[in-house]
C-alpha atoms as a PDB file:
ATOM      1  CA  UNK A   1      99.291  86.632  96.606  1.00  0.00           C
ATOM      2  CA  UNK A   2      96.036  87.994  97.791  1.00  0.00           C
ATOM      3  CA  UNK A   3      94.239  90.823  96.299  1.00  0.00           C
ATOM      4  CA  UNK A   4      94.667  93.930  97.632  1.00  0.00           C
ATOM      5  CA  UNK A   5      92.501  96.975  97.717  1.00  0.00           C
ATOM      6  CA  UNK A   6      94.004 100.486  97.768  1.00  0.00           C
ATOM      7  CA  UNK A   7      91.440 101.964  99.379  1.00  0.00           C
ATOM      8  CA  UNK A   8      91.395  99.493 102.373  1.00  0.00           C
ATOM      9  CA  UNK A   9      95.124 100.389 102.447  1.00  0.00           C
ATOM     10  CA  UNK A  10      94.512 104.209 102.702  1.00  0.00           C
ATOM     11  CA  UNK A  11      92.088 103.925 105.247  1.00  0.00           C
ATOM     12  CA  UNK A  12      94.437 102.333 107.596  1.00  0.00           C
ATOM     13  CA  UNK A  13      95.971 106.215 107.904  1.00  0.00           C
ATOM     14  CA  UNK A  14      92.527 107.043 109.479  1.00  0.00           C
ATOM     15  CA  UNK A  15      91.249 104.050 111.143  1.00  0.00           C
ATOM     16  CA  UNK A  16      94.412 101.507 111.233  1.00  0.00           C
ATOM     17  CA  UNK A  17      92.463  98.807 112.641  1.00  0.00           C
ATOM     18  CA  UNK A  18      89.798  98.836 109.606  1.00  0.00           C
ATOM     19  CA  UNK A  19      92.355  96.736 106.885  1.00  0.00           C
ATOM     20  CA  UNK A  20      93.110  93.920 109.819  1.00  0.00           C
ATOM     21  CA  UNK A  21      88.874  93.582 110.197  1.00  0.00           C
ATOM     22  CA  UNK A  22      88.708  93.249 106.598  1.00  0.00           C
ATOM     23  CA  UNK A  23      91.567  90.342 105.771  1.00  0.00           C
ATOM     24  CA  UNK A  24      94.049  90.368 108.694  1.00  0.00           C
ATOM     25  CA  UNK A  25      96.166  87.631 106.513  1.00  0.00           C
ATOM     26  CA  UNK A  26      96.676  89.870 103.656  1.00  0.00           C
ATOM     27  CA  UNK A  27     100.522  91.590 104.267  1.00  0.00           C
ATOM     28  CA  UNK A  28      99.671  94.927 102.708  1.00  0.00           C
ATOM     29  CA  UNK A  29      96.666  95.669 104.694  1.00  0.00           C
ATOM     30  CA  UNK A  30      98.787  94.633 107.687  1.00  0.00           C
ATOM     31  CA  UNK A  31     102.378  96.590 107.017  1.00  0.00           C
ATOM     32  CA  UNK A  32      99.899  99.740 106.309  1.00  0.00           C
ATOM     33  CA  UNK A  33      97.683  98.638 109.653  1.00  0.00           C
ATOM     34  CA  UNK A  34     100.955  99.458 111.930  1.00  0.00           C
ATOM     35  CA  UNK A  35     101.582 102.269 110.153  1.00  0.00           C
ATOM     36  CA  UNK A  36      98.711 103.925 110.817  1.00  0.00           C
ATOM     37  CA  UNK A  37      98.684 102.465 114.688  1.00  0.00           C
ATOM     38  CA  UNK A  38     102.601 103.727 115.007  1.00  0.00           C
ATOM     39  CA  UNK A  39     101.452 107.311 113.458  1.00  0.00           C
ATOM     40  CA  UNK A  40      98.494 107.380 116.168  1.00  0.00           C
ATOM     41  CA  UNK A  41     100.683 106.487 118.549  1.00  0.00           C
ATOM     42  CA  UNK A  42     103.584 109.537 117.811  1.00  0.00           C
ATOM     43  CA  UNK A  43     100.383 111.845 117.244  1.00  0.00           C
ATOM     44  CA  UNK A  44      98.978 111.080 120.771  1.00  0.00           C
ATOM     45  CA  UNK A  45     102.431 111.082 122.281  1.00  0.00           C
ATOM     46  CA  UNK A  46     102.854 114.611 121.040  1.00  0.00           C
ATOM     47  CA  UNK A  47      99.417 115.942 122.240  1.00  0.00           C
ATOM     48  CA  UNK A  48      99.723 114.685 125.638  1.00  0.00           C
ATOM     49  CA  UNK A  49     103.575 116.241 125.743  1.00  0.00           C
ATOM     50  CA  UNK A  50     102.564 119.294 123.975  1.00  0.00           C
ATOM     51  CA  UNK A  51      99.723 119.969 126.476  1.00  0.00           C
ATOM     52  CA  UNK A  52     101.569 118.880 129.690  1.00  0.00           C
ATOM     53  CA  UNK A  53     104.731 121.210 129.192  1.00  0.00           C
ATOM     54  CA  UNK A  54     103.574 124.398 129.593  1.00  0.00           C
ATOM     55  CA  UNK A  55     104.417 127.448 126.917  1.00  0.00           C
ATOM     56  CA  UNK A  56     107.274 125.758 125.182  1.00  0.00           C
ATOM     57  CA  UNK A  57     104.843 122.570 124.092  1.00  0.00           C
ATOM     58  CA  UNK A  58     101.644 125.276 123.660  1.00  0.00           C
ATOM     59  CA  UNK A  59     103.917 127.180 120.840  1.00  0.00           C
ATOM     60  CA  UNK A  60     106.422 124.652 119.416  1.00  0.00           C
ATOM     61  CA  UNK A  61     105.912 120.960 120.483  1.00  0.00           C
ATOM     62  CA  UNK A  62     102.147 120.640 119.569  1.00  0.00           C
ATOM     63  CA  UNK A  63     102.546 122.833 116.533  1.00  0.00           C
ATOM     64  CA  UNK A  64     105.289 120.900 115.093  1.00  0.00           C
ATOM     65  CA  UNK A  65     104.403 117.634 116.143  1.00  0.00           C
ATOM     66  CA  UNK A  66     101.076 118.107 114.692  1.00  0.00           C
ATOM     67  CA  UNK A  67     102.765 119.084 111.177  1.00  0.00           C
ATOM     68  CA  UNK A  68     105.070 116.209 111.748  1.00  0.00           C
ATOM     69  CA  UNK A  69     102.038 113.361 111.955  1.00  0.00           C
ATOM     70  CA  UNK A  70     100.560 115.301 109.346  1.00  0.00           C
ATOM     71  CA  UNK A  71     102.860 115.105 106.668  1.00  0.00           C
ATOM     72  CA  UNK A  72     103.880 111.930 107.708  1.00  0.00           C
ATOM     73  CA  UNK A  73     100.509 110.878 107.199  1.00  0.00           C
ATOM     74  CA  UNK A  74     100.451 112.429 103.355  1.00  0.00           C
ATOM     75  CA  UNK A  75     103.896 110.088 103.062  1.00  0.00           C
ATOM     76  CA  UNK A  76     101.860 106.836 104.189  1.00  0.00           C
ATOM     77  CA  UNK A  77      98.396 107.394 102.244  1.00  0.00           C
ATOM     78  CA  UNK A  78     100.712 108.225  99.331  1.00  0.00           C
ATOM     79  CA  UNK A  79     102.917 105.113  99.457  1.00  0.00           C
ATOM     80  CA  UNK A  80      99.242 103.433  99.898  1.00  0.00           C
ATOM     81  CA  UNK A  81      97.742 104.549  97.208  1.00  0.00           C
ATOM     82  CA  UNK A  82     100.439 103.932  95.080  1.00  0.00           C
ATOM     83  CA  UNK A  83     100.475  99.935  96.954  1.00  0.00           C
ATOM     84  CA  UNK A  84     104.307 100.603  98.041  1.00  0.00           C
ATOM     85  CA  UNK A  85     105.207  98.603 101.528  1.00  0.00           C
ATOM     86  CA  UNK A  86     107.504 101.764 101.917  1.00  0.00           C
ATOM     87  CA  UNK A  87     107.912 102.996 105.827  1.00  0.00           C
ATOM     88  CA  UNK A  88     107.112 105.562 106.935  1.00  0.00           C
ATOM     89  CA  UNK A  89     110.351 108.166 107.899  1.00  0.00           C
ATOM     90  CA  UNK A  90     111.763 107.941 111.222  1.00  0.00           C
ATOM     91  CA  UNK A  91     108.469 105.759 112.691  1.00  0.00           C
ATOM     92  CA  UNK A  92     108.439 103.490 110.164  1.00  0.00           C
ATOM     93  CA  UNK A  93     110.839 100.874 111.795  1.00  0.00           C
ATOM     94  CA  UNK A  94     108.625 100.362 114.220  1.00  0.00           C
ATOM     95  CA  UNK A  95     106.809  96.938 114.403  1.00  0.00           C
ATOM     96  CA  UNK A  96     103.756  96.507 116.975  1.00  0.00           C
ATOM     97  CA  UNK A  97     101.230  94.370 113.939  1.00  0.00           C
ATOM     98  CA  UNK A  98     102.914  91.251 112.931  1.00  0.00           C
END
């Protein structure tokens, strides 16, 4: 088994593609890699339906959503941090990096 850094882990939550430029063989920095691309995905998914639906996705869509990807993100940079391949809840079956 490869060495894996932590950090590179945690930084997939930020920038997912950054642990596949470093070692896209190692199987940590991948499962983390998607993610962190599935997250983006869900939190650009709920801007652009947020924005588009007018009043109900100004006051409750985009607020909630956001929280959503936010504490979803706190789950995954936990779990990497920690160097559990644990998904994430609800978008964590989800796989698009193989």
């Amino acid at each position: 088994m490869k060495e894996t850094n932590r950090w590179i882990n945690v930084v997939a939550y930020f920038v997912f593609f950054v642990p596949i430029l470093v070692d896209g063989e190692n199987e940590s920095y991948k499962f983390h890699a998607n993610q962190g691309l599935v997250l983006l995905i869900l939190f650009i998914g709920v801007s652009i339906l947020g924005t588009i639906v007018p009043v109900i996705g100004w006051f409750i869509i985009l607020p909630l959503g956001s929280l959503l990807c936010f504490i979803l993100a706190i789950i995954g940079i936990v779990n990497a941090y920690s160097e559990k391949q644990k998904e994430l809840p609800v978008i964590g079956k989800y796989k698009i990096i193989k």
